[in-house]
Protein backbone atom coordinates (compact mmCIF):
# COMPACT_ATOMS: atom_id res chain seq x y z
CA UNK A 1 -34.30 32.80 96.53
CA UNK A 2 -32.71 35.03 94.11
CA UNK A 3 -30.46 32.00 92.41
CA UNK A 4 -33.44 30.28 92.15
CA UNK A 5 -35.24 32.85 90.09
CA UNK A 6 -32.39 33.28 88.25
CA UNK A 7 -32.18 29.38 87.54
CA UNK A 8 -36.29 29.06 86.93
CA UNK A 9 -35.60 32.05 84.16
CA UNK A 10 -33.17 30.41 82.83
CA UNK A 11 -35.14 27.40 82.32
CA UNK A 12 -38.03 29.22 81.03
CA UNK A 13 -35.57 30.95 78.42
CA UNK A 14 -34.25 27.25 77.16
CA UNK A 15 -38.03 26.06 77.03
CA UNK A 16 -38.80 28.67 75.12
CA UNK A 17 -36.19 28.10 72.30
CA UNK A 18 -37.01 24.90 72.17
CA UNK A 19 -40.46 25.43 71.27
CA UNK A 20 -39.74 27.98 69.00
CA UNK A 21 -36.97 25.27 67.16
CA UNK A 22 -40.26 22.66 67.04
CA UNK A 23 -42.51 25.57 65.78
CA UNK A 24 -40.40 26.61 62.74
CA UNK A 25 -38.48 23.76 61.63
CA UNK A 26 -35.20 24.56 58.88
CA UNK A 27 -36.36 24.74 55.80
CA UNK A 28 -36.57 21.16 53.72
CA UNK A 29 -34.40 21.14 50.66
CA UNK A 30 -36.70 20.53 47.29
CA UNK A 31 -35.87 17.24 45.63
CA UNK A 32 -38.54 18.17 42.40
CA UNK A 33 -36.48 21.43 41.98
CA UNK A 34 -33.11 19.79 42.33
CA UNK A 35 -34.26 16.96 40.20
CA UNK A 36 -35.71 19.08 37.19
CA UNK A 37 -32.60 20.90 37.16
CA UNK A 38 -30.52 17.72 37.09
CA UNK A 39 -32.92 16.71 33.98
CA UNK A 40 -32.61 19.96 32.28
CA UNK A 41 -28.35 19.98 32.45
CA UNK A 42 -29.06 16.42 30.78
CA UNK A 43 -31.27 17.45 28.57
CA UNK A 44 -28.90 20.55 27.50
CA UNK A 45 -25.97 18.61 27.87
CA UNK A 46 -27.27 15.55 25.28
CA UNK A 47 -28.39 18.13 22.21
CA UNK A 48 -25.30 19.88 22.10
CA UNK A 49 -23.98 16.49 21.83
CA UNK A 50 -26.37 15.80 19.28
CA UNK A 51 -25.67 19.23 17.56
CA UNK A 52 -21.58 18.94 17.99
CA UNK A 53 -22.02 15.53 16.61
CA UNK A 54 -23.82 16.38 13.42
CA UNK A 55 -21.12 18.78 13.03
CA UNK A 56 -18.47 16.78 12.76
CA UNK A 57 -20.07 14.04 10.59
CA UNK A 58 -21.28 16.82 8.31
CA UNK A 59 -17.15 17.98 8.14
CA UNK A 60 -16.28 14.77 8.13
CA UNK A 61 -18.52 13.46 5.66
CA UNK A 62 -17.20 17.08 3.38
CA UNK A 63 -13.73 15.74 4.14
CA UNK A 64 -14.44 12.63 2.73
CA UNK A 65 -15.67 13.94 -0.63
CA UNK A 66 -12.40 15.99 -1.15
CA UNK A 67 -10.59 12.48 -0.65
CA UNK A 68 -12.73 11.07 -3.45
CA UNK A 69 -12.58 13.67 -6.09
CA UNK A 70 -8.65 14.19 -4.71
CA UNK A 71 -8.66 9.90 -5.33
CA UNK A 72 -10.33 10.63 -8.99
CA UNK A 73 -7.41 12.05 -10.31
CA UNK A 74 -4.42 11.11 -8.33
CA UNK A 75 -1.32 9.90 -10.72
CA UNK A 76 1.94 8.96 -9.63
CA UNK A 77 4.10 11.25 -7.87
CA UNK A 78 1.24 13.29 -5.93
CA UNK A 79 1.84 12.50 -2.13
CA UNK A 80 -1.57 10.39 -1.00
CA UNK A 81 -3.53 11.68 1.47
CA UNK A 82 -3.21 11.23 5.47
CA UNK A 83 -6.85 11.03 5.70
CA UNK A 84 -7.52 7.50 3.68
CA UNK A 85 -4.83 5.49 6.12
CA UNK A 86 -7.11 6.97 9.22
CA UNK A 87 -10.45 6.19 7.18
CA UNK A 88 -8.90 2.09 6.96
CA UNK A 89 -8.05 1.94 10.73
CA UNK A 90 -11.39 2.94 11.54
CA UNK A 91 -13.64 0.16 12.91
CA UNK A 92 -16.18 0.35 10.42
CA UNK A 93 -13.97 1.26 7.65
CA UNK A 94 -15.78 -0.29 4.81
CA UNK A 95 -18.43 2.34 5.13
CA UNK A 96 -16.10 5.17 5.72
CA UNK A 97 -14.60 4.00 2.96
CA UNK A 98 -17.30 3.59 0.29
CA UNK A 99 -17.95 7.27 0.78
CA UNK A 100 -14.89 7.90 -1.18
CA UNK A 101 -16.13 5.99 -4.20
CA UNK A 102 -14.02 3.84 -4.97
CA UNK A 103 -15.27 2.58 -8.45
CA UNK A 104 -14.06 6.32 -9.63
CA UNK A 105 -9.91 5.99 -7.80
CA UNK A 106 -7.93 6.11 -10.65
CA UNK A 107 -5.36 3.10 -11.17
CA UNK A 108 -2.84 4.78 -9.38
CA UNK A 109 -4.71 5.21 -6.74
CA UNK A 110 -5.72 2.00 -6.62
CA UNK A 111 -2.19 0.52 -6.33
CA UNK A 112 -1.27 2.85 -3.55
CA UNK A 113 -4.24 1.89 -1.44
CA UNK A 114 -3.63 -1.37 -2.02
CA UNK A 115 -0.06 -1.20 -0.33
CA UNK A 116 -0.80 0.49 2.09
CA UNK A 117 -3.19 -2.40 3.13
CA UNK A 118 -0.60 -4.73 2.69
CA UNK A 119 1.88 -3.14 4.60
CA UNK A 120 0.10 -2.10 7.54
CA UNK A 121 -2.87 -4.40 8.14
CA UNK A 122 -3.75 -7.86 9.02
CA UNK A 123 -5.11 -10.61 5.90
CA UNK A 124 -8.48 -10.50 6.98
CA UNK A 125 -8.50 -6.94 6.66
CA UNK A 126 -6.84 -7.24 3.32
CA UNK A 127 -8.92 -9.93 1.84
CA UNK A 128 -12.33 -7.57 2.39
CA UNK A 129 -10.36 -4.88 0.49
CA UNK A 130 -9.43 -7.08 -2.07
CA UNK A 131 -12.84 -8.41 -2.87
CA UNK A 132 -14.90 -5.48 -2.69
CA UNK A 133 -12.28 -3.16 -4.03
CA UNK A 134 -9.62 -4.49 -5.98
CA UNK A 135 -11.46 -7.92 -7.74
CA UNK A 136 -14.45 -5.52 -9.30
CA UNK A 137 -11.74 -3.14 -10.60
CA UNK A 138 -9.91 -5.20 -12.25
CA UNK A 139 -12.54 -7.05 -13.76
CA UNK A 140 -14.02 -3.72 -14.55
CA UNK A 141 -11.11 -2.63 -16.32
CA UNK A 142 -10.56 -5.36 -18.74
CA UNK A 143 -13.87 -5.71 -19.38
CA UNK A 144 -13.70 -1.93 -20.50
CA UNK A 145 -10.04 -2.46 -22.24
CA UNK A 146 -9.84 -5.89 -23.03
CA UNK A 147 -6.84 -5.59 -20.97
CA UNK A 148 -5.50 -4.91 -17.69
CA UNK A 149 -4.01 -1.42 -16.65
CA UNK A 150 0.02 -1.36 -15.28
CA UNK A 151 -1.59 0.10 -12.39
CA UNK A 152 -3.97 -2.77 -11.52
CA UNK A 153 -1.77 -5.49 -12.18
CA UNK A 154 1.04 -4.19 -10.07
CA UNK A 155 -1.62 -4.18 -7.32
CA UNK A 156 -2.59 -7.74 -8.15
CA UNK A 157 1.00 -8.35 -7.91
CA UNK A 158 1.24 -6.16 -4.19
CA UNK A 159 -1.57 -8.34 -3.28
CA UNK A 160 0.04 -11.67 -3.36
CA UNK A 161 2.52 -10.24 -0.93
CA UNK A 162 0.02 -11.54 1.48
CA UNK A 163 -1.35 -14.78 -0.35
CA UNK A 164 -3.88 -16.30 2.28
CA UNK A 165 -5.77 -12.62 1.59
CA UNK A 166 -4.99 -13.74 -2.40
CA UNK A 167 -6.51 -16.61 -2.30
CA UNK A 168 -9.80 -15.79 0.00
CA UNK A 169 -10.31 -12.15 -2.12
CA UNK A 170 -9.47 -12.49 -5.46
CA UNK A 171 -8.66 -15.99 -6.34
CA UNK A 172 -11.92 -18.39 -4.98
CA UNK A 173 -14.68 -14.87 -5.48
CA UNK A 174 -13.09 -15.41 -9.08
CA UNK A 175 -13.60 -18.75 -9.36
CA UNK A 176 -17.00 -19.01 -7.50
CA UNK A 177 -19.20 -16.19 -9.79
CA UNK A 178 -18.65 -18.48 -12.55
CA UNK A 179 -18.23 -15.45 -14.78
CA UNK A 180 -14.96 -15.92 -15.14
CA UNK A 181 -13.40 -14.97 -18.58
CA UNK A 182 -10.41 -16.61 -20.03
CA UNK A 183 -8.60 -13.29 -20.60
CA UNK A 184 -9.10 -12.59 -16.48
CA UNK A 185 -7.71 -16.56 -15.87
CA UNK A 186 -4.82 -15.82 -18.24
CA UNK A 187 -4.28 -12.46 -16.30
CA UNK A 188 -4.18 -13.63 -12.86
CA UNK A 189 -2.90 -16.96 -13.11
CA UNK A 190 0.38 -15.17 -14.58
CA UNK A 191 0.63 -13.35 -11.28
CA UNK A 192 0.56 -16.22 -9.60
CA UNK A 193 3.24 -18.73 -12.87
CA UNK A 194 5.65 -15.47 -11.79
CA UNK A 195 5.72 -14.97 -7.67
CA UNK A 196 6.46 -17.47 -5.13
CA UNK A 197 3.64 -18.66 -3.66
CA UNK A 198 3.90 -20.07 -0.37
CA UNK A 199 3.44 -23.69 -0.09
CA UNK A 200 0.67 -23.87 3.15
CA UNK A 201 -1.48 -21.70 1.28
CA UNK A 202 -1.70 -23.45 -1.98
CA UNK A 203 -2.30 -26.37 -0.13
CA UNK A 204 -4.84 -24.95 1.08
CA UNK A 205 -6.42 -22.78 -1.97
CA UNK A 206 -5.73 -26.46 -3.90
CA UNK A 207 -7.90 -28.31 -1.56
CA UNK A 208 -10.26 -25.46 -1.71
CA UNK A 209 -10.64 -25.62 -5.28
CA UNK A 210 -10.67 -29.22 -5.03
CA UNK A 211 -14.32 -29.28 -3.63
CA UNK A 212 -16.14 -26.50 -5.21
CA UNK A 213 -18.80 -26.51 -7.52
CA UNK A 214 -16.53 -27.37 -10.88
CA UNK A 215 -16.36 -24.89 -13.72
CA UNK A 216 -13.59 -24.28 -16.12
CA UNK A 217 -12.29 -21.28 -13.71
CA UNK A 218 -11.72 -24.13 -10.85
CA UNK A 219 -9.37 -26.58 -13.87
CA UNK A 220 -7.40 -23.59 -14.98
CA UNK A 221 -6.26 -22.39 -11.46
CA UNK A 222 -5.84 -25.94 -10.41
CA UNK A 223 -3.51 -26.28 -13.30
CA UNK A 224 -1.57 -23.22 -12.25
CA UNK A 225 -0.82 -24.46 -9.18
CA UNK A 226 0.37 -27.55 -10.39
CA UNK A 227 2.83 -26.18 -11.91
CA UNK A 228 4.56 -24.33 -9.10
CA UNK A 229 5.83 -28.10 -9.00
CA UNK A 230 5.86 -28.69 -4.95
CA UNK A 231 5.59 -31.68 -3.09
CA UNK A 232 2.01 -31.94 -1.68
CA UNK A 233 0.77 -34.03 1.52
CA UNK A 234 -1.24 -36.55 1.23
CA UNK A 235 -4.16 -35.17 2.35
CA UNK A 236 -4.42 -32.33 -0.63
CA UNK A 237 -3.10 -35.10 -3.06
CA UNK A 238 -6.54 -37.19 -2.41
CA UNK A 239 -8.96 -33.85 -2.49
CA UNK A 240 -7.18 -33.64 -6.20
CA UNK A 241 -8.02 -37.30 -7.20
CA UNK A 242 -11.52 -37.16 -5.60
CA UNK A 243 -12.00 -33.93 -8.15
CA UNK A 244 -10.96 -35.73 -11.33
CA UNK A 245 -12.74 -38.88 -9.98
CA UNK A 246 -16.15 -36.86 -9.67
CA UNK A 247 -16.13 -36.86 -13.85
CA UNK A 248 -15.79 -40.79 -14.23
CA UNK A 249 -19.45 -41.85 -14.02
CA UNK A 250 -20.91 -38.69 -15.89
CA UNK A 251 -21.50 -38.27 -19.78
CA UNK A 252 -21.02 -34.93 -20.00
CA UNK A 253 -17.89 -33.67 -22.36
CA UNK A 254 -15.08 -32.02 -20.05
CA UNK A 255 -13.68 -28.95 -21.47
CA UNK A 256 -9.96 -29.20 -23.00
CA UNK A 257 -8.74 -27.42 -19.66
CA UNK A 258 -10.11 -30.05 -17.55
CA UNK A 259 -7.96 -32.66 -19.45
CA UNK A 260 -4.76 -30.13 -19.76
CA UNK A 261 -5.20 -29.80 -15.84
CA UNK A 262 -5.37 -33.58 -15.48
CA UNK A 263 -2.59 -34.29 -18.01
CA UNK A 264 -0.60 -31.46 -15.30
CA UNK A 265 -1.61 -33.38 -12.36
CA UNK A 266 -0.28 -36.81 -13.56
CA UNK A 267 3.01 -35.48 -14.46
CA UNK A 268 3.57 -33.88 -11.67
């Protein structure tokens, strides 16, 4: 009798704990709490991103105004700054690049940028800087002089280190503004009378020129590269003929160049 009182107890204490484990339940864990707190470390966590951010392009963009006045009034001799080789391998460069105005490099300048895009980048890299940088500089300055600065034309003559970037950023934005003045043919064409000039790519700036709206630009350049005086394929020889052959049925007077490039062509 005794071991079953002790036993019926027993049970009586388990039933009893397990009604008092269905009558208070463990505490539920708050999802809204947790999840305003998760929103609030995103929240904090995105404006100091915002705020560090607009730090550094404020310092940055600073930075990038010492270049340019630094750029102003560089002259040979001065060691160039680290910061404009990281401004060109950034991946949008042009803008980063425009910030250091450069309208107002000086000539030296000018050159040195220039070789260091020839030396360390790829032609499509260096035909952008050529046509937005270099072309309206040099134009610029002998328009202003009436003649072309040491500085510029030994950066024309850097440029034609890499002559497919030549062609497509100074040589056919030259000849296509049709602004084209015969002291800027006579300046450029003697970079190109003086360096070699591969022959694939004036085959191919040839059969360009070949087929663009004419002007007297497109006979003088076409003369030029005559001269270099290769053997051309077929293909470029009949985009030359189909040039001079436009003229036949037409009225209008061709200028002398047009018949000195001509007169080239044939004897050639």
């Amino acid at each position: 009798m005794s071991g079953t009182t002790g036993e019926r107890k027993r049970d009586d204490h388990d039933t009893g704990s397990d009604g008092d484990a269905e009558a208070h339940p463990p505490p539920k864990k708050s999802l809204k709490k947790d999840s305003d707190e998760d929103n609030f470390d995103d929240i904090v966590k995105t404006e100091e991103d915002f705020i560090f951010s607009g730090r550094n392009t404020a310092k940055q963009q600073q930075k990038y105004e010492g270049v340019a006045t630094f750029l102003s009034k560089y002259t040979v001799g001065n060691k160039f700054p680290d910061a404009f080789e990281h401004i060109c391998s950034m991946q949008n460069w042009e803008e980063e690049l425009f910030i250091t105005k450069p309208e107002n490099w000086s000539p030296s300048a000018v050159y040195q940028a220039t070789r260091i895009f020839v030396h360390n980048f790829g032609a499509t890299k260096c035909q952008h800087f050529f046509r937005i940088v270099l072309l309206p500089r040099v134009r610029k300055d002998i328009y202003e002089n009436n003649h072309l600065n040491i500085a510029l034309y030994r950066s024309l003559q850097k440029a034609l280190q890499k002559p497919s970037a030549f062609c497509k950023g100074i040589l056919i934005p030259l000849c296509e503004s049709r602004t084209c003045t015969p002291r800027e043919e006579c300046i450029v064409g003697s970079i190109i009378e003086k360096k070699a000039f591969p022959l694939l790519y004036l085959c191919i700036t040839l059969f360009k020129l070949s087929g663009m709206v004419y002007c007297g630009t497109i006979s003088y350049f076409i003369k030029v590269l005559l001269e270099k005086n290769y053997s051309l394929p077929e293909s470029v020889l009949d985009a030359v003929v189909a040039h001079f052959m436009r003229f036949v049925d037409k009225t209008r007077i061709t200028p002398v160049i047009w018949h000195q490039s001509l007169l080239t062509f044939v004897q050639r």
